[in-house]
C-alpha atoms as a PDB file:
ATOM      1  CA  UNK A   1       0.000   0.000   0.000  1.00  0.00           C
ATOM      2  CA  UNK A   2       2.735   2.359   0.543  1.00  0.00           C
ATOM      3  CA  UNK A   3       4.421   2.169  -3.092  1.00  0.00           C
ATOM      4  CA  UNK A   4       0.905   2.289  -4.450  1.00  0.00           C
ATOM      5  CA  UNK A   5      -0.481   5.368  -2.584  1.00  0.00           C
ATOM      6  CA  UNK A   6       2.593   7.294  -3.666  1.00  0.00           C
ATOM      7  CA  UNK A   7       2.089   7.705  -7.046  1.00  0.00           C
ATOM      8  CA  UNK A   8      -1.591   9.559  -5.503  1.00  0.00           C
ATOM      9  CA  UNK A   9       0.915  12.313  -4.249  1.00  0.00           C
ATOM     10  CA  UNK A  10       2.894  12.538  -7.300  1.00  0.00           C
ATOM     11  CA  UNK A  11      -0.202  12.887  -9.893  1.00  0.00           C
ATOM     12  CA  UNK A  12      -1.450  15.970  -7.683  1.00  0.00           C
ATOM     13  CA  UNK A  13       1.660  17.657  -7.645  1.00  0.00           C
ATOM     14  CA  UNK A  14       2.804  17.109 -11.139  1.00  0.00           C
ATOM     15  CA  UNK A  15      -0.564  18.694 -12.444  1.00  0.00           C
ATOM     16  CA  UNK A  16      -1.156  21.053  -9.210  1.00  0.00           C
ATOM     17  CA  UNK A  17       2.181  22.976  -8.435  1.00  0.00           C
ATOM     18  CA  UNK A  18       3.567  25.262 -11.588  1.00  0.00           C
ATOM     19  CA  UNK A  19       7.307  24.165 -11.739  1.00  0.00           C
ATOM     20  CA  UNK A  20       9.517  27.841 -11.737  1.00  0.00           C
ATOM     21  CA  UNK A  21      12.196  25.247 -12.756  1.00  0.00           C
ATOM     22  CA  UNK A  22      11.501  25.940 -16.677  1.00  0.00           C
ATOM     23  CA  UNK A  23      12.091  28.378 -19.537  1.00  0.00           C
ATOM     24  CA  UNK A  24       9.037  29.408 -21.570  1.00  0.00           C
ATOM     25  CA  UNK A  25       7.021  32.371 -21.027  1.00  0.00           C
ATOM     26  CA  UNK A  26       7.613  33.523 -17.783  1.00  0.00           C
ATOM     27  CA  UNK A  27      10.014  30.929 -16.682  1.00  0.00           C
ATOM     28  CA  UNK A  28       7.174  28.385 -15.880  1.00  0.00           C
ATOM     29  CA  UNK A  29       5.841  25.355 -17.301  1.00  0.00           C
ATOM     30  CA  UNK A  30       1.956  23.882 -16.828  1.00  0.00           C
ATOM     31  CA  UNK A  31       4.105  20.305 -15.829  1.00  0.00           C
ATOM     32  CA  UNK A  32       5.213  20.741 -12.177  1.00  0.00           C
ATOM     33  CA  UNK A  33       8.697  19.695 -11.628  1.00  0.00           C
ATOM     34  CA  UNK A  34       9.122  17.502  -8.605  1.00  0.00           C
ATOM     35  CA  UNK A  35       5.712  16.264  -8.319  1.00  0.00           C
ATOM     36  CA  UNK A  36       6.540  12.751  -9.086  1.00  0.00           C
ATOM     37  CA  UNK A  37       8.757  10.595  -7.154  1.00  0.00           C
ATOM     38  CA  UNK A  38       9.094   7.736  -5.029  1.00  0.00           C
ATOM     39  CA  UNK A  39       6.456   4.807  -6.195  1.00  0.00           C
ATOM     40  CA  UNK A  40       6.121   6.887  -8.769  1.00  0.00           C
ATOM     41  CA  UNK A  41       5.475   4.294 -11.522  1.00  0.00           C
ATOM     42  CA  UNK A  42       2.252   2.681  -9.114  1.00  0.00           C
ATOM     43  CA  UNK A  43      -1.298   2.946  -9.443  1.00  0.00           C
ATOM     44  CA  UNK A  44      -2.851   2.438  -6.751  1.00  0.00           C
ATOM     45  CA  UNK A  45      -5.837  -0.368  -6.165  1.00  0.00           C
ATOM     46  CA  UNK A  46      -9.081   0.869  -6.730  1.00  0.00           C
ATOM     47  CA  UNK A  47     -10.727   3.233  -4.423  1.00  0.00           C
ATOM     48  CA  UNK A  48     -10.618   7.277  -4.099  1.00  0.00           C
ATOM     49  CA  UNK A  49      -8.136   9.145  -3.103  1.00  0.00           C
ATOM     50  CA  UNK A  50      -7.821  13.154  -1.767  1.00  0.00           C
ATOM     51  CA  UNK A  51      -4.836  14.876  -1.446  1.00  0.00           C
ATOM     52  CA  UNK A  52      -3.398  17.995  -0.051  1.00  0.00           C
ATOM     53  CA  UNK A  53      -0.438  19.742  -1.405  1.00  0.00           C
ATOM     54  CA  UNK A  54       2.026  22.538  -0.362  1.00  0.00           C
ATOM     55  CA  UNK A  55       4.753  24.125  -2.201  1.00  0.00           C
ATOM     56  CA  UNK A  56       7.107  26.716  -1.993  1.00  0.00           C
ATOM     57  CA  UNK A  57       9.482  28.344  -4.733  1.00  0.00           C
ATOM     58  CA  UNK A  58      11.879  30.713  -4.392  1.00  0.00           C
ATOM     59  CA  UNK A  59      14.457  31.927  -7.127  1.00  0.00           C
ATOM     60  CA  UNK A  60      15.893  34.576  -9.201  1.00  0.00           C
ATOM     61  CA  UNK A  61      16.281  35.147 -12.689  1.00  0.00           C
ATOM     62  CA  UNK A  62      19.213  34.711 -14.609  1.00  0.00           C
ATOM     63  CA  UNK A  63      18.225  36.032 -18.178  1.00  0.00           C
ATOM     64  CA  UNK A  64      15.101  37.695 -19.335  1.00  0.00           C
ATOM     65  CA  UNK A  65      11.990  36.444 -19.504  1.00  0.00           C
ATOM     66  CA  UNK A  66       8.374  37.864 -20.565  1.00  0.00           C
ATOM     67  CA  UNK A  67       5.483  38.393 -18.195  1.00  0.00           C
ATOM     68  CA  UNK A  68       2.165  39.572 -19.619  1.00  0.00           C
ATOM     69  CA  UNK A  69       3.940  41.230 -22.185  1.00  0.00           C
ATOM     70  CA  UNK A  70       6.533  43.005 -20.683  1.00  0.00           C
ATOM     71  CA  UNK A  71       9.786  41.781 -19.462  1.00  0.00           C
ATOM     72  CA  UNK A  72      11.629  40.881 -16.283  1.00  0.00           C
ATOM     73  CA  UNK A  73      15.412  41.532 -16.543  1.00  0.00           C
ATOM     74  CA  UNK A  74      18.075  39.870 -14.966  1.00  0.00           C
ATOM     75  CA  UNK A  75      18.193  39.766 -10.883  1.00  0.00           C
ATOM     76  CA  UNK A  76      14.669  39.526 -10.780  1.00  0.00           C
ATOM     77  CA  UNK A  77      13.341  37.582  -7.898  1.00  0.00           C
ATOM     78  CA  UNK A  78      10.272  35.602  -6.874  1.00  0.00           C
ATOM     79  CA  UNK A  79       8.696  34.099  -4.155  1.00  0.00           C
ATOM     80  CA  UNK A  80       5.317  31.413  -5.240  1.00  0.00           C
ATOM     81  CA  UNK A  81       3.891  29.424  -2.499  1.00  0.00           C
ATOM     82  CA  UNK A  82       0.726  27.528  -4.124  1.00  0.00           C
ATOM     83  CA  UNK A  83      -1.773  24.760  -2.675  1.00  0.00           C
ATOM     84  CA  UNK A  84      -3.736  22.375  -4.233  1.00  0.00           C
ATOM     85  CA  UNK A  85      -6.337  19.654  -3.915  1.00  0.00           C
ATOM     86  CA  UNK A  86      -6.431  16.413  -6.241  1.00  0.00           C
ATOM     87  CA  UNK A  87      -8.830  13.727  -6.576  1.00  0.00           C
ATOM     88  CA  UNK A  88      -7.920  10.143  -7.670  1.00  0.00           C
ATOM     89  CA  UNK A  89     -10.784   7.413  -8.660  1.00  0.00           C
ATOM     90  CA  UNK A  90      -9.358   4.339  -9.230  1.00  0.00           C
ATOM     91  CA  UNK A  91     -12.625   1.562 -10.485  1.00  0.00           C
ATOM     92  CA  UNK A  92     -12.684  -1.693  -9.710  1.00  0.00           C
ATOM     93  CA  UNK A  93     -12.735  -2.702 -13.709  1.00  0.00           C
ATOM     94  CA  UNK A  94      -9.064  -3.350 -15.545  1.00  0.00           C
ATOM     95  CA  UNK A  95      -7.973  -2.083 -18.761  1.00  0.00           C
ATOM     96  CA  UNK A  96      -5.939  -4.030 -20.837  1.00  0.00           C
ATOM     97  CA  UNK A  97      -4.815  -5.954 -17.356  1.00  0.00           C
ATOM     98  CA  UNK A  98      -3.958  -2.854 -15.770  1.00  0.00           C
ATOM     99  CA  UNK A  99      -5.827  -0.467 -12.970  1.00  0.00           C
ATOM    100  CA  UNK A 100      -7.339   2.736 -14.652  1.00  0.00           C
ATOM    101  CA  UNK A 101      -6.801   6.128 -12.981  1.00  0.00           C
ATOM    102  CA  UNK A 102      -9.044   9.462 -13.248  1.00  0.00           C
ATOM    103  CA  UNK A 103      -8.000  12.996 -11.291  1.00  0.00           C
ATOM    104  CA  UNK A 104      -8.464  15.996 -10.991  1.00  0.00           C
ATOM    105  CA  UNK A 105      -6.655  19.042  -9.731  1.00  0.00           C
ATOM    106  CA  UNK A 106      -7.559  22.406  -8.267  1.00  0.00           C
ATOM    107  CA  UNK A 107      -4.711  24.309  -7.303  1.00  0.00           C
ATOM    108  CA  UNK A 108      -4.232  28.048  -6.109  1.00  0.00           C
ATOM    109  CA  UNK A 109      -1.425  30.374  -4.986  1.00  0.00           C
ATOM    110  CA  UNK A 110       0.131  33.722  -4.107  1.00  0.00           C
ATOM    111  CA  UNK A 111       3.196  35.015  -5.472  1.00  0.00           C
ATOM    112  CA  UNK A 112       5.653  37.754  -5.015  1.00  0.00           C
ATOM    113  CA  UNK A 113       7.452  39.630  -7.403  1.00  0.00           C
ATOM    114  CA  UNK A 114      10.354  42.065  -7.298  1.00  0.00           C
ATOM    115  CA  UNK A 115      11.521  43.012 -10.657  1.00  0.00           C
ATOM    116  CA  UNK A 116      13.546  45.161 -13.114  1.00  0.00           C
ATOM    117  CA  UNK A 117      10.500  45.622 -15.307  1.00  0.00           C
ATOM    118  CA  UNK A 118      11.321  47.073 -19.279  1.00  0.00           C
ATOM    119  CA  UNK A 119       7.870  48.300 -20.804  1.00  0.00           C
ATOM    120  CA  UNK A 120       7.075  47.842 -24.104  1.00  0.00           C
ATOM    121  CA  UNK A 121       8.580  51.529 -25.133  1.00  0.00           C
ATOM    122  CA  UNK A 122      11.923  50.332 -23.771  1.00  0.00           C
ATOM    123  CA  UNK A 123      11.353  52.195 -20.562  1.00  0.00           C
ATOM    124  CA  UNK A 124      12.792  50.245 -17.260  1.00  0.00           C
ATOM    125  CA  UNK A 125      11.692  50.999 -13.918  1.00  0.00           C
ATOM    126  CA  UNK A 126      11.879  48.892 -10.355  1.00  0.00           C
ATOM    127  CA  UNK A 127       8.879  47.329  -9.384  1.00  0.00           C
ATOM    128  CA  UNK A 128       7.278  45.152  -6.826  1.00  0.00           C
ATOM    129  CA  UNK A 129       3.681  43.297  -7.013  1.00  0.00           C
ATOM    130  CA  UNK A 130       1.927  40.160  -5.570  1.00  0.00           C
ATOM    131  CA  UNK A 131      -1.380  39.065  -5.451  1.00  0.00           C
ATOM    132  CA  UNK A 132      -3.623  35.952  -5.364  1.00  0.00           C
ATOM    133  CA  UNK A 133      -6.109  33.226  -6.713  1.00  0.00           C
ATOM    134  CA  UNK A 134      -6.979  30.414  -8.680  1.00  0.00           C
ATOM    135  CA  UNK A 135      -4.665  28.208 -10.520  1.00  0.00           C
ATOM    136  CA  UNK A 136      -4.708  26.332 -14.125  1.00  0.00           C
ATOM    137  CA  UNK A 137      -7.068  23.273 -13.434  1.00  0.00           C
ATOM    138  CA  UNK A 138      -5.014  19.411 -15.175  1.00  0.00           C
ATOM    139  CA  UNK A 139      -7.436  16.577 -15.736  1.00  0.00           C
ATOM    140  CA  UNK A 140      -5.317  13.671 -15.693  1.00  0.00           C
ATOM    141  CA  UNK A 141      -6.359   9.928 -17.217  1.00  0.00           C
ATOM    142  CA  UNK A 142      -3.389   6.938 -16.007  1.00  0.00           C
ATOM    143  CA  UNK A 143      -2.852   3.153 -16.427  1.00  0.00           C
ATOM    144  CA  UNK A 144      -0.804   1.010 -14.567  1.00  0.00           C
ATOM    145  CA  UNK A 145       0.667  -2.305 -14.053  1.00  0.00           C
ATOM    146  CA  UNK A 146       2.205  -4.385 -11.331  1.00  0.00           C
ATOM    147  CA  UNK A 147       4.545  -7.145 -12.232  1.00  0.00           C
ATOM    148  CA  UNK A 148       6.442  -8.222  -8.790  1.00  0.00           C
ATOM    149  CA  UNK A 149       8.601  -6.201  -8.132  1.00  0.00           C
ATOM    150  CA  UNK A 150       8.345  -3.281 -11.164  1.00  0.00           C
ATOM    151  CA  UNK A 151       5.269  -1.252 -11.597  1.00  0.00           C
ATOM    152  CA  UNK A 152       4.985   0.799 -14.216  1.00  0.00           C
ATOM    153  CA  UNK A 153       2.287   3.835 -15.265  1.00  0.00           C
ATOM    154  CA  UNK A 154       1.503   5.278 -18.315  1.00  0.00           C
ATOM    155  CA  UNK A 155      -0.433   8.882 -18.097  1.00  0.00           C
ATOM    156  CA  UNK A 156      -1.614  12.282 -20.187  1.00  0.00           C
ATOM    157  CA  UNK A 157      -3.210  14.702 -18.452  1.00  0.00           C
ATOM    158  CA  UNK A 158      -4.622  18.202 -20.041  1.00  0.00           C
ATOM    159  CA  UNK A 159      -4.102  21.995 -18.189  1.00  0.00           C
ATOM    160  CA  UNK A 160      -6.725  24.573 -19.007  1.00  0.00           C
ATOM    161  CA  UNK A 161      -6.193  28.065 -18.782  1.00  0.00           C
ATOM    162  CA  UNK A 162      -8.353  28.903 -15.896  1.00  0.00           C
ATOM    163  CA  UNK A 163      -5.970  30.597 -13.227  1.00  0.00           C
ATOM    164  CA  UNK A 164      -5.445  34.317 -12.736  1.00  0.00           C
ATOM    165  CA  UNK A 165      -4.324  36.285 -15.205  1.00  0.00           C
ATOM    166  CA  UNK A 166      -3.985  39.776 -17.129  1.00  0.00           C
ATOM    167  CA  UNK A 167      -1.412  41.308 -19.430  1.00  0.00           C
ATOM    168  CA  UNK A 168       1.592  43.646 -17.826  1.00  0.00           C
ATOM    169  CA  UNK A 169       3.419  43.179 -14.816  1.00  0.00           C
ATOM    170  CA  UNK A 170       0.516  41.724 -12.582  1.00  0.00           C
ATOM    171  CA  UNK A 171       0.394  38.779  -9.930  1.00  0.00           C
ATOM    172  CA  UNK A 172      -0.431  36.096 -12.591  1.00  0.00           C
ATOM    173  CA  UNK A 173      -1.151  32.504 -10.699  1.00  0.00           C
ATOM    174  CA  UNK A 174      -2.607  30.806 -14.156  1.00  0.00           C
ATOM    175  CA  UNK A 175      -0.325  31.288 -17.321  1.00  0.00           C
ATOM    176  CA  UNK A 176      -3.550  31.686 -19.635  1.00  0.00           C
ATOM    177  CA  UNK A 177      -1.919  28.839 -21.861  1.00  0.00           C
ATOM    178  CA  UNK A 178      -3.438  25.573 -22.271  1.00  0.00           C
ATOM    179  CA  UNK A 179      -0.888  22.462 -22.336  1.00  0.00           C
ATOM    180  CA  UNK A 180      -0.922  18.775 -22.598  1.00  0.00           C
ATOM    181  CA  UNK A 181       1.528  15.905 -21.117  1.00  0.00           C
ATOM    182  CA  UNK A 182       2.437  12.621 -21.690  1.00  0.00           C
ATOM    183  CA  UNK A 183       4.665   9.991 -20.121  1.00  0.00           C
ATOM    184  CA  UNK A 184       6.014   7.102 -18.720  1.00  0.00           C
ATOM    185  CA  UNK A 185       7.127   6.257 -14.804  1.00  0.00           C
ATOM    186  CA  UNK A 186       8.184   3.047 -13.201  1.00  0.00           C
ATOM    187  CA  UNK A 187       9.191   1.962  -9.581  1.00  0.00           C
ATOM    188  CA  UNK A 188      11.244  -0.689  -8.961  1.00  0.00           C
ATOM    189  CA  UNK A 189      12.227  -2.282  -5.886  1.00  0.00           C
ATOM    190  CA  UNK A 190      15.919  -4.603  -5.944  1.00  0.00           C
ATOM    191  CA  UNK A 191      15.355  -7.339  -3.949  1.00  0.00           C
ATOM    192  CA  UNK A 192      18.651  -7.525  -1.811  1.00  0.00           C
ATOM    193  CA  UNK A 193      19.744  -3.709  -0.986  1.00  0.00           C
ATOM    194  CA  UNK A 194      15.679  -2.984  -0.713  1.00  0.00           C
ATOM    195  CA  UNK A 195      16.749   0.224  -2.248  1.00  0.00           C
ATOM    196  CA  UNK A 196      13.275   1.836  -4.589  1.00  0.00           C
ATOM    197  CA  UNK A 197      14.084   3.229  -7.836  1.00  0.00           C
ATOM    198  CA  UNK A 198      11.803   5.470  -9.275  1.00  0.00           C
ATOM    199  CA  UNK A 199      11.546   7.806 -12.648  1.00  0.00           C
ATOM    200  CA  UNK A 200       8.979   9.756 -14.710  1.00  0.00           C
ATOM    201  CA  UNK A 201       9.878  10.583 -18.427  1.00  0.00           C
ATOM    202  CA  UNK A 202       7.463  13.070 -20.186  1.00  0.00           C
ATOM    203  CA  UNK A 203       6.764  15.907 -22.863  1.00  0.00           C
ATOM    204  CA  UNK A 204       4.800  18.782 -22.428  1.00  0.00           C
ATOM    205  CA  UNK A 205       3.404  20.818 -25.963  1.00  0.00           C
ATOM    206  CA  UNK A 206       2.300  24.215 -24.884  1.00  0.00           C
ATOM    207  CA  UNK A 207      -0.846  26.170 -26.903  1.00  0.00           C
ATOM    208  CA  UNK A 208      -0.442  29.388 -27.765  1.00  0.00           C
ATOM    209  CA  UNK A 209      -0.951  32.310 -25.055  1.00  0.00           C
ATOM    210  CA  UNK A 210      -3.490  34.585 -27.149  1.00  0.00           C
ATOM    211  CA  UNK A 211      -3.257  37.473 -25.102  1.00  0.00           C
ATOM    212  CA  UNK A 212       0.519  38.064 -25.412  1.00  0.00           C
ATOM    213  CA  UNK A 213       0.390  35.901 -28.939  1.00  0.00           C
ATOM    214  CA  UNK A 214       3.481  34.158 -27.389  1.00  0.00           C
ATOM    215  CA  UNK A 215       3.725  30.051 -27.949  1.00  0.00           C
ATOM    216  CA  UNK A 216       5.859  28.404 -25.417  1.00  0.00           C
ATOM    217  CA  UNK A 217       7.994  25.674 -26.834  1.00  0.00           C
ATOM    218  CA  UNK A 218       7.822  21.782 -26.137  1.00  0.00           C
ATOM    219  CA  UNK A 219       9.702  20.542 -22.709  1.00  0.00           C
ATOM    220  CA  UNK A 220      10.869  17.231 -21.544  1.00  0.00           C
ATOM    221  CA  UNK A 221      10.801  16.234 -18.100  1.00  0.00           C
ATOM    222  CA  UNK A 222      12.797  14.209 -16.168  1.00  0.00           C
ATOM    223  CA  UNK A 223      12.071  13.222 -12.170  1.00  0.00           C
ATOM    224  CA  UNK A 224      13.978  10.666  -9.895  1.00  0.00           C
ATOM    225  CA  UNK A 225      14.164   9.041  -6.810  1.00  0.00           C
ATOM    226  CA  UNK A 226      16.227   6.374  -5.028  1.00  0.00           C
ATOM    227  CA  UNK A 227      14.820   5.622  -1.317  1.00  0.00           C
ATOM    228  CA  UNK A 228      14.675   2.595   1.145  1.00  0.00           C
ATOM    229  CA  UNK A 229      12.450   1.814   4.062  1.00  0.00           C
ATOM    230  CA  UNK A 230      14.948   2.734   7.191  1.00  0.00           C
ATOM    231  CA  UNK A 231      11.203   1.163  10.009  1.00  0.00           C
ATOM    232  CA  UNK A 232       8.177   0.622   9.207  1.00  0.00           C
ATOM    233  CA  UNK A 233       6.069   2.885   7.212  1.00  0.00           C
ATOM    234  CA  UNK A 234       9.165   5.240   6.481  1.00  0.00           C
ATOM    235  CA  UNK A 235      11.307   5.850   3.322  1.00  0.00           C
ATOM    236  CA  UNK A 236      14.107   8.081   3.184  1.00  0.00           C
ATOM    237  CA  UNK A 237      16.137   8.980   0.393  1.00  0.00           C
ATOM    238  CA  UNK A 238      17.315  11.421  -2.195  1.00  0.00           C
ATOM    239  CA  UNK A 239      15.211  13.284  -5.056  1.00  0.00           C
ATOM    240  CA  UNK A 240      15.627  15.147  -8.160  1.00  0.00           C
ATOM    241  CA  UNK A 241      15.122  16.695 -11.629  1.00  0.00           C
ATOM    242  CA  UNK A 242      16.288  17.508 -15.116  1.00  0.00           C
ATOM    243  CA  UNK A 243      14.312  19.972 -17.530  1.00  0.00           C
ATOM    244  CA  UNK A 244      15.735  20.367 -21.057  1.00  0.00           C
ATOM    245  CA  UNK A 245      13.140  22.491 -23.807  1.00  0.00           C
ATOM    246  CA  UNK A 246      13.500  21.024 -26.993  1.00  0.00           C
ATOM    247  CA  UNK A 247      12.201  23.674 -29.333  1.00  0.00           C
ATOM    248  CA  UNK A 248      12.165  27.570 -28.878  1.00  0.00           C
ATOM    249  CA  UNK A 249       9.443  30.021 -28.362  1.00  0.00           C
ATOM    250  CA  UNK A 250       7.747  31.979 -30.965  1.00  0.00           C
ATOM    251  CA  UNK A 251       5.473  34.111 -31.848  1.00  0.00           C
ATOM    252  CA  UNK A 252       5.377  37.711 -31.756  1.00  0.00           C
ATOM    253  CA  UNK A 253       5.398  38.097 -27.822  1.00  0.00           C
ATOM    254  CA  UNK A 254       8.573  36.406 -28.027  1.00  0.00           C
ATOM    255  CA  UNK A 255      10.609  39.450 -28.087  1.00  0.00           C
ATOM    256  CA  UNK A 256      13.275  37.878 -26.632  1.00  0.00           C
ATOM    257  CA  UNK A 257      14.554  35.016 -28.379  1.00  0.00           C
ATOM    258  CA  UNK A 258      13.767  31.039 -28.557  1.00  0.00           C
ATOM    259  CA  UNK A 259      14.664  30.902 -24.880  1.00  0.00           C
ATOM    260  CA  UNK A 260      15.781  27.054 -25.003  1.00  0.00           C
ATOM    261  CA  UNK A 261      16.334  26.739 -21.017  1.00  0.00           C
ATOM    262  CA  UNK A 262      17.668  24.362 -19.019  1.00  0.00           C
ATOM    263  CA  UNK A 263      18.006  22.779 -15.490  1.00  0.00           C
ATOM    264  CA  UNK A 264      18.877  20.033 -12.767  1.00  0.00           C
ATOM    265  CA  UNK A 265      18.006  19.560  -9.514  1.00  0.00           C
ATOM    266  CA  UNK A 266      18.847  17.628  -6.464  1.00  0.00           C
ATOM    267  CA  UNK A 267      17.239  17.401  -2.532  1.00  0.00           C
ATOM    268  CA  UNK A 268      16.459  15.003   0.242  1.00  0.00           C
ATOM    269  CA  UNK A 269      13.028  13.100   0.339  1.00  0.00           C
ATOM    270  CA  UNK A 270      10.649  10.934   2.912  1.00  0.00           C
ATOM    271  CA  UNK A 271       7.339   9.607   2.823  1.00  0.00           C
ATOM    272  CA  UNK A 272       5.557   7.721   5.747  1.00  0.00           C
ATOM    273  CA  UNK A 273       2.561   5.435   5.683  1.00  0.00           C
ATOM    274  CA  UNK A 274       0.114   5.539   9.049  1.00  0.00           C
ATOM    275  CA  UNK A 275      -3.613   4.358   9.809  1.00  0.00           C
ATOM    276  CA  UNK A 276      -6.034   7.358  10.532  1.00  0.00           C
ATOM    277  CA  UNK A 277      -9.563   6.296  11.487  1.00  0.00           C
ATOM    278  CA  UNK A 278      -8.940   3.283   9.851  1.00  0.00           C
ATOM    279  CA  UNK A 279      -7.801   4.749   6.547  1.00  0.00           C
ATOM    280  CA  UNK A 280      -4.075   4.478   5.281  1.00  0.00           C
ATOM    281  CA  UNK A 281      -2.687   7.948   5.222  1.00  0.00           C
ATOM    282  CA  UNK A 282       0.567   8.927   3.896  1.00  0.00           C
ATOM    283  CA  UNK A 283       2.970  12.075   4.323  1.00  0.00           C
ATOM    284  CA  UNK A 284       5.537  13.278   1.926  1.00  0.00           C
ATOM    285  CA  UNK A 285       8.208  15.996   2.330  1.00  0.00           C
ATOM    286  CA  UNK A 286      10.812  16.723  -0.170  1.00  0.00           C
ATOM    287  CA  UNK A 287      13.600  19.814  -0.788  1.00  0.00           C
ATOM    288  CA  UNK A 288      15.104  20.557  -4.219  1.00  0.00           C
ATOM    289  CA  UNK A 289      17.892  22.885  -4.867  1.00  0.00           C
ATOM    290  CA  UNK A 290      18.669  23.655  -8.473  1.00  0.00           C
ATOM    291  CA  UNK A 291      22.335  24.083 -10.791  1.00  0.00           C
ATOM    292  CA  UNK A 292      23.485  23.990 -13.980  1.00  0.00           C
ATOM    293  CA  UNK A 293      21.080  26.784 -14.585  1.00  0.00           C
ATOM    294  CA  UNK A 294      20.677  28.330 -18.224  1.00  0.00           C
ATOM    295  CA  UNK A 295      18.167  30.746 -19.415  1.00  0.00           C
ATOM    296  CA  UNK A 296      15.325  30.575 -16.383  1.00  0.00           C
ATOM    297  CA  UNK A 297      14.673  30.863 -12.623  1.00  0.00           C
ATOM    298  CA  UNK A 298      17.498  29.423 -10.276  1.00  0.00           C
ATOM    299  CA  UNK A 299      16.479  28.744  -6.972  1.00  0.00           C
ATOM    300  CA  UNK A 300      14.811  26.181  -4.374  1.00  0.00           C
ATOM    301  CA  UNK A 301      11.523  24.351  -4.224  1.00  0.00           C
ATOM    302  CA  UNK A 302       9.941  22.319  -0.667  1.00  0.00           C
ATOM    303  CA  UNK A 303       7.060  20.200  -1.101  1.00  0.00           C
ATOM    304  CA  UNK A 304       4.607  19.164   1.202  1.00  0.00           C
ATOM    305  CA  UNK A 305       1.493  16.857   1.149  1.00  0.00           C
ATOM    306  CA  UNK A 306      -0.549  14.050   2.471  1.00  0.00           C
ATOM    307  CA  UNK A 307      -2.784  11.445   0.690  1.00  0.00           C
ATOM    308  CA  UNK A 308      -5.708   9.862   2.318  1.00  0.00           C
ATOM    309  CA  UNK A 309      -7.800   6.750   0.723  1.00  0.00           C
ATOM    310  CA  UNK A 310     -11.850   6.713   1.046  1.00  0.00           C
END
């Protein structure tokens, strides 16, 4: 049950919590980096699932990037805390031998920005604003398999444009872009060190922003974790992320270039499995700090949550 409610965890916060840890428009990406990681290739058995999620960013930028159609210059810094709520039905009926998985994910934040803003005349001016609201909403649609000790999960999930937004240098929680991922993830447990391997592979294709005309280009993902059971219920271990975007930006809100970023990440992890009125329960923490930073927001992330089964 442990391996199998983690992956609940890791669909909310891959479709709740807007990664800072990309290039793009603004620096962010509709897929949220280090949402998915240990048993993050199981589904688990059928049944529904809520959880809550917490997470913290904290960076600054280290080229230009383009908010609401004006742009934040080098230094810039930025502080997004955002929550979120997911919902997970898992039925009872198989697919192709494998449990089916529908969620949902309402997520909303509050974010700080202090910035070296250039208008659209050229004009460049010190600013500060925060604010906020409602987040992009993901509906996500996964199948997985168990085969002793290696599960493995297939998923695409969709992100509409439904989050706070408006054009200049404004408290945006939404990116007003929709967006659509697709990957794999497996788990796999080696029988003699007990050590869990985990990994998520995906692509994310980003629409068009209409009101800044400004089309994101297509990201890959990468997430990781290695962790072992140290008593029962609790797995320690360590946690991280790659982000490489395979095509530039265009369009003509892309004033500044293709903006091909790129990024790693590495942090501590733990997870731990309890009863609560008879329900499993399970807690997650994890801490990412980021290098090998080009074109995008460098900083920290800390995730929080906990996943309970109805």
């Amino acid at each position: 049950m442990r391996t199998s409610m983690a992956i609940v965890i890791g669909g909310a916060l891959s479709m709740g919590l807007d990664s800072s840890a990309d290039a793009a428009e603004f620096g962010f990406s509709s897929y949220g980096l280090g949402g998915s990681a240990f048993g993050a290739g199981a589904t688990p058995p059928p049944g529904t699932y809520v959880s809550f999620v917490s997470g913290y960013y904290e960076g600054k930028i280290n080229a230009p990037v383009t908010l609401g159609g004006v742009t934040l210059n080098v230094g810039s810094r930025v502080q997004f805390f955002q929550e979120a709520v997911n919902g997970l039905y898992v039925p009872k009926q198989k697919i192709l031998g494998g449990n089916l998985g529908l969620a949902v994910t309402v997520p909303v934040g509050h974010i700080d920005l202090k910035a070296a803003v250039t208008g659209p005349l050229g004009n460049t001016f010190e600013e500060e604003t925060s604010g906020g609201g409602l987040g992009d909403l993901t509906a996500r649609i996964q199948l997985g398999w168990q085969e002793a000790d290696f599960a493995h999960t297939v998923y695409f999930q969709g992100v509409a444009p439904t989050g706070r937004y408006a054009v200049g240098f404004e408290p945006n929680i939404g990116l007003n872009r929709p967006g659509i991922d697709g990957g794999w993830a497996f788990t796999w447990t080696e029988k003699t060190t007990k050590l869990q391997f985990n990994s998520t592979l995906g692509i994310t294709y980003n629409f068009n922003n209409d009101a800044t005309d400004y089309l994101s280009g297509i990201d890959f993902h990468h997430e990781w974790a290695i962790g072992r059971d140290i008593s029962k219920g609790l797995m320690i271990g360590i946690v991280g992320y790659d982000y490489r975007q395979l095509t530039g930006d265009s369009g003509s809100g892309a004033r500044l270039g293709s903006l091909q970023g790129s990024v790693d990440a590495i942090g501590g992890g733990l997870t731990y499995t309890t009863m609560a009125n008879g329900a499993p329960l399970i807690l997650s923490a994890r801490h990412y700090e980021e290098f090998a930073v080009e074109r995008r927001w460098s900083g920290s992330m800390t995730i929080l949550s906990g996943t309970i089964r109805y």
